[in-house]
Protein backbone atom coordinates (compact mmCIF):
# COMPACT_ATOMS: atom_id res chain seq x y z
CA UNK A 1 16.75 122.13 78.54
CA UNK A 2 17.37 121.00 74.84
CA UNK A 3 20.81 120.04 73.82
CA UNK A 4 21.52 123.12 71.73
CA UNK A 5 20.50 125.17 74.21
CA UNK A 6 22.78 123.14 76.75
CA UNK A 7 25.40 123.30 74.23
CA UNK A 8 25.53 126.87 74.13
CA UNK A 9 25.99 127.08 77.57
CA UNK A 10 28.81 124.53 77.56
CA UNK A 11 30.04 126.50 74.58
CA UNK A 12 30.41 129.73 76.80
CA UNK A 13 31.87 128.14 80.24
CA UNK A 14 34.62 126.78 77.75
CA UNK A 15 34.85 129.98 76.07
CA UNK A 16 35.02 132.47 79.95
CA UNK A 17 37.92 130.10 80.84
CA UNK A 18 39.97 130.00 77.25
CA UNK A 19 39.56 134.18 77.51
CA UNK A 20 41.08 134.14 81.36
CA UNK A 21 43.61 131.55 80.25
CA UNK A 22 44.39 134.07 77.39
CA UNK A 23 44.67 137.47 78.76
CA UNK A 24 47.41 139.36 79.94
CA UNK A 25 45.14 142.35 80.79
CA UNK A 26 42.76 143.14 83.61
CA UNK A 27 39.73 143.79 81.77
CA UNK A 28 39.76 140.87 79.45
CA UNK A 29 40.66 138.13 82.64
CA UNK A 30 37.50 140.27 84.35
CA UNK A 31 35.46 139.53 80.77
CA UNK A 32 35.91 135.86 81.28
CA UNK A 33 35.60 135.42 84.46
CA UNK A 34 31.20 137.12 83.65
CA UNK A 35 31.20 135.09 80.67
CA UNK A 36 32.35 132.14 82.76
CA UNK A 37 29.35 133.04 85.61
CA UNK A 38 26.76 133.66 83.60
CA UNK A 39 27.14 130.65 81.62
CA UNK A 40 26.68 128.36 84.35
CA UNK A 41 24.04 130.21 86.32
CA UNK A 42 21.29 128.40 84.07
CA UNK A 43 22.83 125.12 83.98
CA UNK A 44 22.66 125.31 88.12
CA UNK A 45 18.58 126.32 88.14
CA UNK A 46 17.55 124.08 85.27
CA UNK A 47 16.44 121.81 88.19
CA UNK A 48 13.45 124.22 88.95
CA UNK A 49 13.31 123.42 92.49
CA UNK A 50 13.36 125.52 95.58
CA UNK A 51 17.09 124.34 96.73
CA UNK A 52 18.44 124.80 93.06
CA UNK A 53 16.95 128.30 92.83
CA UNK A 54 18.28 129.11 96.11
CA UNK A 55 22.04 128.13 95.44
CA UNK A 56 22.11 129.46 92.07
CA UNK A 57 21.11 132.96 93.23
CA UNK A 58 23.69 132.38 96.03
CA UNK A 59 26.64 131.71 93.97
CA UNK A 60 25.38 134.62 91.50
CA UNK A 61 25.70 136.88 94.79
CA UNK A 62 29.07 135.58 95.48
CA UNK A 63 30.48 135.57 92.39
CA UNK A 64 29.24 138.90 91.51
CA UNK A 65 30.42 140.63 94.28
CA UNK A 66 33.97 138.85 93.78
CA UNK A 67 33.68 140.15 90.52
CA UNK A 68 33.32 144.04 91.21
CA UNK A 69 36.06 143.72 93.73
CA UNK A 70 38.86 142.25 91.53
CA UNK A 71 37.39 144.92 88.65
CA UNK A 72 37.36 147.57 91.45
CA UNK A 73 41.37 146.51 92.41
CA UNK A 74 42.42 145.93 88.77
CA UNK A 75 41.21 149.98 88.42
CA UNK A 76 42.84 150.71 91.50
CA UNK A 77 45.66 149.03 90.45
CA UNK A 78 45.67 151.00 86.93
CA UNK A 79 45.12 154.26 88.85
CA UNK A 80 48.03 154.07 90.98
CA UNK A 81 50.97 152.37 88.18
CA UNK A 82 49.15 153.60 85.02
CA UNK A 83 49.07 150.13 83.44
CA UNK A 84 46.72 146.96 83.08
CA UNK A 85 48.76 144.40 82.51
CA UNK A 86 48.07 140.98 85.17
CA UNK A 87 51.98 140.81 85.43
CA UNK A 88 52.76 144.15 86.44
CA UNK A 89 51.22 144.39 90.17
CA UNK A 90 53.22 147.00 91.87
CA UNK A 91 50.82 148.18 94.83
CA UNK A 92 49.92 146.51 98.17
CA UNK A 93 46.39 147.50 98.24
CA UNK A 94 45.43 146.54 95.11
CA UNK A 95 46.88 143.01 95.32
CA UNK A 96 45.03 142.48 98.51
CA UNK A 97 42.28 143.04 97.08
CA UNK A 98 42.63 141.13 94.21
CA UNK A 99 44.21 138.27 96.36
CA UNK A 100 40.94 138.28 98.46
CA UNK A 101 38.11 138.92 95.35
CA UNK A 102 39.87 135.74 93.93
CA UNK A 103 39.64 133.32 97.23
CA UNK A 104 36.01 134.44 97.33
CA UNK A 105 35.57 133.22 93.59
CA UNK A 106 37.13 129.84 94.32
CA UNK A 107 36.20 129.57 98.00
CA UNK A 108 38.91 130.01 100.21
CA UNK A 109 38.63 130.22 103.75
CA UNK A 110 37.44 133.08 105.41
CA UNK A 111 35.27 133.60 101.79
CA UNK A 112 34.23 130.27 101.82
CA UNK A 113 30.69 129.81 103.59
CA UNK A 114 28.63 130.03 100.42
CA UNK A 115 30.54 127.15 98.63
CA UNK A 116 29.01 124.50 101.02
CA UNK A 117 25.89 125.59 101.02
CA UNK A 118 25.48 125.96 96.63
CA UNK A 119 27.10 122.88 96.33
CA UNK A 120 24.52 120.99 98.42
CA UNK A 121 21.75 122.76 96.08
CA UNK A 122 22.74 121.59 92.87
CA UNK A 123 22.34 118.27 91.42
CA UNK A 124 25.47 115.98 91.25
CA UNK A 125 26.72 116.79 87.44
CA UNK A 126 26.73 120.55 88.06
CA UNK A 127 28.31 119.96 91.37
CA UNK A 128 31.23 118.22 89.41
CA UNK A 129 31.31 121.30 87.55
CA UNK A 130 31.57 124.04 89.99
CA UNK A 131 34.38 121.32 91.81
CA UNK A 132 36.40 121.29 88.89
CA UNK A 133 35.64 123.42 85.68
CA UNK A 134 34.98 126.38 87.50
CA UNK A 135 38.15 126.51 89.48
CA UNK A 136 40.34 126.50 86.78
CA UNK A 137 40.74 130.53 85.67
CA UNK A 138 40.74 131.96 89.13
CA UNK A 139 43.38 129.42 90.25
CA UNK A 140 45.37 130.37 87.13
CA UNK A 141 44.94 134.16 88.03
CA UNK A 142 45.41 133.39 91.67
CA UNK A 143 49.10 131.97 90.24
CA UNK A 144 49.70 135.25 88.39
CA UNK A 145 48.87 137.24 91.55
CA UNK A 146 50.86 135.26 93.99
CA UNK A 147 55.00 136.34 93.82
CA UNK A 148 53.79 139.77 95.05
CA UNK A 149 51.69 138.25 98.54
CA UNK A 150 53.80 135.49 99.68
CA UNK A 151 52.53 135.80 103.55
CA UNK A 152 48.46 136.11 102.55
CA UNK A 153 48.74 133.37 100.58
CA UNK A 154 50.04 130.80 103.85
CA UNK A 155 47.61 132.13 105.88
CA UNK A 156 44.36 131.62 103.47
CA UNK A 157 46.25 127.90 102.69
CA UNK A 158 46.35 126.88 106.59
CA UNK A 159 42.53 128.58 107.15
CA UNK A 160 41.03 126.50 104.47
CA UNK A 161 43.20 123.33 105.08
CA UNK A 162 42.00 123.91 108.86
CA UNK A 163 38.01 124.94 108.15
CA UNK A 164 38.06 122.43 105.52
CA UNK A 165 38.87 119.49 107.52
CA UNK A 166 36.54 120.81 110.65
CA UNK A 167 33.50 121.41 108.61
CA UNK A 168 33.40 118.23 107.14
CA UNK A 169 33.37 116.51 110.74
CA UNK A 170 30.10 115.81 111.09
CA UNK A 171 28.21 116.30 108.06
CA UNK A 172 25.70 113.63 106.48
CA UNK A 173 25.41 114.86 103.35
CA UNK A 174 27.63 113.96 100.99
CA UNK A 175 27.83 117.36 98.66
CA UNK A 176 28.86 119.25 101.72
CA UNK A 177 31.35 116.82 102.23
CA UNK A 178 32.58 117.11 98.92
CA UNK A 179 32.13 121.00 99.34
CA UNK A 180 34.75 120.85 102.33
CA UNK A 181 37.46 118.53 100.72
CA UNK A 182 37.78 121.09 98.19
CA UNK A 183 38.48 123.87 100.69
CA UNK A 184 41.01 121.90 101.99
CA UNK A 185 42.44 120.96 99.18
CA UNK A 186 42.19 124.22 97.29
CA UNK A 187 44.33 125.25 101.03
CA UNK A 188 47.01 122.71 100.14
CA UNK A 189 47.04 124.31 96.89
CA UNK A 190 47.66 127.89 98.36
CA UNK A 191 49.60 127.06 100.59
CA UNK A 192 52.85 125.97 98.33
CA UNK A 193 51.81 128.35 95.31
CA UNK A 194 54.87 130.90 96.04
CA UNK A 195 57.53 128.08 96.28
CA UNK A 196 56.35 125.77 93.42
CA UNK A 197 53.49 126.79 91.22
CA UNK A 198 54.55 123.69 89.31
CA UNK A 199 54.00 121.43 92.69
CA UNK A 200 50.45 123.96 92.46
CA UNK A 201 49.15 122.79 89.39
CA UNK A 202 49.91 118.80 90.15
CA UNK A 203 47.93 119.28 93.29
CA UNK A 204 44.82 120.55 90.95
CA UNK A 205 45.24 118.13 88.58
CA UNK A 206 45.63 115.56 91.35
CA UNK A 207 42.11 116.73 93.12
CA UNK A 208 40.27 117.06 89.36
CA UNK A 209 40.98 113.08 89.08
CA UNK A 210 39.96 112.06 92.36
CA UNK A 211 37.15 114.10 92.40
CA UNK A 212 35.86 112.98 89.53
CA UNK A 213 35.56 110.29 90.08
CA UNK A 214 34.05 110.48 93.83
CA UNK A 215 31.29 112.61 91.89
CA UNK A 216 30.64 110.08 89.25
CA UNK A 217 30.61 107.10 91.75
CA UNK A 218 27.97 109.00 93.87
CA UNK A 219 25.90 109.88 90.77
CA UNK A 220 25.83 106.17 89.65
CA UNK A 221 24.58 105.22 92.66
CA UNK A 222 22.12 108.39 93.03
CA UNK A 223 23.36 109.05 96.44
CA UNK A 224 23.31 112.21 98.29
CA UNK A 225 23.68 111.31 101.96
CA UNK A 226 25.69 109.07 103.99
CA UNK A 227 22.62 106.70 104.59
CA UNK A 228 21.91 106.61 101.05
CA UNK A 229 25.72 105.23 100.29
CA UNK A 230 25.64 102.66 102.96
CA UNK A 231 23.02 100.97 100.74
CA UNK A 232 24.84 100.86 97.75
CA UNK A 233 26.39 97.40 97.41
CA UNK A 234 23.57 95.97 96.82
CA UNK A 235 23.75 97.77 93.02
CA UNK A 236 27.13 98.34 92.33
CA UNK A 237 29.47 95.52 94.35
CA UNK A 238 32.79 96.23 93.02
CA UNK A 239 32.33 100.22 93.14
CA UNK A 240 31.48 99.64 96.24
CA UNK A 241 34.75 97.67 97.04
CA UNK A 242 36.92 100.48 95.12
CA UNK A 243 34.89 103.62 96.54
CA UNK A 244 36.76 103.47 100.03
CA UNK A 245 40.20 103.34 97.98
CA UNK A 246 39.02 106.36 96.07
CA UNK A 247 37.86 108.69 99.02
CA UNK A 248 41.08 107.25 100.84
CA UNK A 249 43.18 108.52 98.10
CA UNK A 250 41.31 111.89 98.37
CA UNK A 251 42.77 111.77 102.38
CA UNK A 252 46.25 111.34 101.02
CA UNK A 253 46.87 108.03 102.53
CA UNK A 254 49.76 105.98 101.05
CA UNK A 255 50.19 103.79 98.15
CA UNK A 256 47.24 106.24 96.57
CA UNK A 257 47.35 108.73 93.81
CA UNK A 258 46.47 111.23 96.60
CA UNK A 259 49.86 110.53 98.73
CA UNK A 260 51.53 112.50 95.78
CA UNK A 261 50.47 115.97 95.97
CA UNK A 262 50.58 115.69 99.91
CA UNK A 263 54.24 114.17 99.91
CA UNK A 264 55.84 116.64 97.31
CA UNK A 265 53.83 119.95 99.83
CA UNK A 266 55.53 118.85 103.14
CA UNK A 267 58.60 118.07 101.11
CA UNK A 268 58.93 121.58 99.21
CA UNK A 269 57.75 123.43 102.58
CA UNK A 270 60.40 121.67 104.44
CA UNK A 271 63.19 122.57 102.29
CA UNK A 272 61.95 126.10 102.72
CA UNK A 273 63.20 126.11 106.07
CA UNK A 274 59.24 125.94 107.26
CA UNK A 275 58.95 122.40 109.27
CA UNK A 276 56.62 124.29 111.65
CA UNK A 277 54.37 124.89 108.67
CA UNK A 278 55.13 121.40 107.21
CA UNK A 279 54.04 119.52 110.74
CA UNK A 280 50.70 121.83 110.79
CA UNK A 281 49.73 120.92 107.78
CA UNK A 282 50.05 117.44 108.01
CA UNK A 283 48.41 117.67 111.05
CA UNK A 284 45.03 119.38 109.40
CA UNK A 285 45.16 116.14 106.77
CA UNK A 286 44.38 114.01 109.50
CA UNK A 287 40.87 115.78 110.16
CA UNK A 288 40.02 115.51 106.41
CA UNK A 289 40.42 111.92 106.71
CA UNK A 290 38.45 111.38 109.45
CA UNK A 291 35.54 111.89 107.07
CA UNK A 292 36.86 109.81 104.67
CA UNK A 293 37.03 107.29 106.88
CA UNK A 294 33.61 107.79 107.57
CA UNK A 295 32.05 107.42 104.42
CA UNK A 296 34.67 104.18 103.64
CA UNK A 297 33.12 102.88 107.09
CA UNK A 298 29.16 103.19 105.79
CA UNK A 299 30.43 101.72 102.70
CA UNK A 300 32.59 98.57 103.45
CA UNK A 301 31.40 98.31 107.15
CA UNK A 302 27.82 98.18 107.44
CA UNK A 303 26.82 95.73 104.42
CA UNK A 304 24.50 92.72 105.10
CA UNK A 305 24.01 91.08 107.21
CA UNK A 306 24.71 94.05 109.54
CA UNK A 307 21.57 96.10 110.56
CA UNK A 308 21.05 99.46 107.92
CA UNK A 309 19.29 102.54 108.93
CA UNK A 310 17.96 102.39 105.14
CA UNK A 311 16.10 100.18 103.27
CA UNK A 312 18.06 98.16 100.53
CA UNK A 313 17.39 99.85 96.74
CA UNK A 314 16.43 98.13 93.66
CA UNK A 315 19.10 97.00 91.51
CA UNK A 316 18.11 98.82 88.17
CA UNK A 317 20.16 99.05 85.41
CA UNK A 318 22.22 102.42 85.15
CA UNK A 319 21.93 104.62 81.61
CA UNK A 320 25.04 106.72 82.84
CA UNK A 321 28.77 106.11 80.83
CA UNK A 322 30.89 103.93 83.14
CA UNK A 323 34.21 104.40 81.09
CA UNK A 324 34.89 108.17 82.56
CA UNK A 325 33.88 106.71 85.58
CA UNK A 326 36.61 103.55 85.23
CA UNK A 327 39.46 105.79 83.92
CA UNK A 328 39.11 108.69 86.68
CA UNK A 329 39.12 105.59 88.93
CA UNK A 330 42.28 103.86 88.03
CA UNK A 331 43.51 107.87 87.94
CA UNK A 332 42.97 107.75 91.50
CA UNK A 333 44.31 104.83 92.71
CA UNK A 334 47.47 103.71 90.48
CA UNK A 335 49.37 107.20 89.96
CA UNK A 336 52.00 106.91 92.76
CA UNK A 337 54.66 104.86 90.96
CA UNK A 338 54.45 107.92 88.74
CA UNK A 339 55.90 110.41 91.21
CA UNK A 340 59.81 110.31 89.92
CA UNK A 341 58.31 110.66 86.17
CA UNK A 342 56.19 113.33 87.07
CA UNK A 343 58.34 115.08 89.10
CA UNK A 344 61.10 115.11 86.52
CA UNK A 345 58.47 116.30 83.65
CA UNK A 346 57.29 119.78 85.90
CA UNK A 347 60.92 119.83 87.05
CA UNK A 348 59.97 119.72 90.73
């Protein structure tokens, strides 16, 4: 693909979000959201291999279909109060509908089961994309949607905080992983969206860092599978000594960047009057860091002289930037003492 051509596409998955972010009316959110699809449909089969076909006409099928039923609700909607606007939601059915067309677009659980397997399809970079970019106007309608389904939204948060800790048990491969932390996270996420949309959008912001750099760290490294990471300190030493920090911040363990998000949820949900809620959902983090633990274990655990199941790699010098790489890092890891400031700045 030649870099106009790339830019064009980059152009219009900038462009789909900026209209969602934008619009106050149905059909326009709907316009982005297409513009938003289409755009990164080529970016995901550039690859032109079997897998990368595969997920990108798998996504196309689930977005799609998410598509015609948030257009088919927004109608529905317009039929039964006469107007269009995203703020003025007056009917059950339609916001149902709309509440469930949007967790398929961002992959909550029960909609989930095609994020695992596209993610595992594409190639690293456009994995980091669908993680992140692609997230951001559905969320940002899903926040519009939510003062109306207060009761849906709790039970799609503790599904995907559940499913997304359970299916990453006992993968090996390290996009599926990825593809389950951010079910869980995007259940966190749900879950607290009717008491502090605020607390919603630190959580997001929270996952984008660490993510990012869990994505870039695998990509400079070229792994793909828990075998293929064990090996890695033979190229990259001290990645490989921050990695484990990094995927432990993504489990929410203390004095990480990750403890935030995790604290400030079991805090709001408890002054709700929900410590039933609260204890559950502290209870599902524990099985999404199981599988952190994991992948710090193949890491820092198995280096020489212990016996590998893989053979040692090369160490070749890497052409990829390391200073997103460095600042997503220190993102991940150092943001804690930051809690009072930013908790004061969104007013939580």
């Amino acid at each position: 693909m030649t870099p106009y051509v790339l830019s064009i596409f980059l152009f219009g998955l900038g462009l789909g979000t900026t209209i969602t972010f934008a619009s106050t009316h149905w059909l326009t959110a709907w316009m982005g959201l297409e513009i938003n699809t289409l755009s990164i449909l080529p970016l995901m089969a550039r690859q032109h291999h079997p897998r990368a076909v595969e997920a990108t006409a798998k996504y196309f099928l689930a977005q799609a279909t998410a598509a015609t039923a948030l257009l088919f609700a927004s109608t529905t909607n317009a039929w039964f109060s006469g107007v269009w606007e995203i703020n003025q939601l007056s009917h059950p059915i339609p916001i149902t509908m709309m509440t469930i067309a949007i967790a398929l677009k961002v992959g909550l659980t029960p909609l989930h089961t095609w994020l695992p397997e596209v993610l595992q399809g594409v190639d690293l970079t456009t994995g980091l994309v669908l993680s992140t970019w692609q997230k951001l106007a559905p969320i940002v309608l899903l926040m519009q949607v939510q003062p109306h389904n207060g009761t849906t939204f709790i039970l799609l948060g503790i599904a995907s905080t559940l499913v997304g800790g359970w299916g990453g048990l006992n993968q090996t491969q390290l996009r599926k992983i990825l593809a389950y932390s951010s079910i869980a996270h995007l259940g966190w996420l749900t879950i607290v969206l009717q008491f502090s949309p605020a607390l919603s959008f630190l959580t997001l912001m929270t996952y984008f860092i660490m993510t990012f750099s869990t994505f870039l760290t695998f990509k400079l490294n070229n792994a793909t599978s828990l075998n293929a990471l064990a090996t890695s300190w033979s190229k990259a030493p001290v990645l490989t000594a921050l990695t484990p920090l990094v995927l432990l911040s993504l489990g929410g363990l203390p004095p990480l960047t990750g403890f935030m998000p995790k604290w400030l949820i079991i805090q709001e949900l408890t002054k709700q009057e929900l410590p039933l809620l609260a204890a559950l959902t502290a209870m599902t983090a524990l099985l999404s860091l199981y599988f952190y633990l994991r992948l710090s274990y193949a890491m820092a655990l198995t280096i020489s002289p212990n016996n590998l199941a893989g053979t040692t790699p090369w160490r070749l010098p890497s052409l990829q930037s390391t200073l997103p790489l460095a600042l997503s890092t220190m993102g991940a890891l150092l943001l804690l003492p930051l809690t009072p400031t930013i908790s004061s700045l969104l007013s939580l």
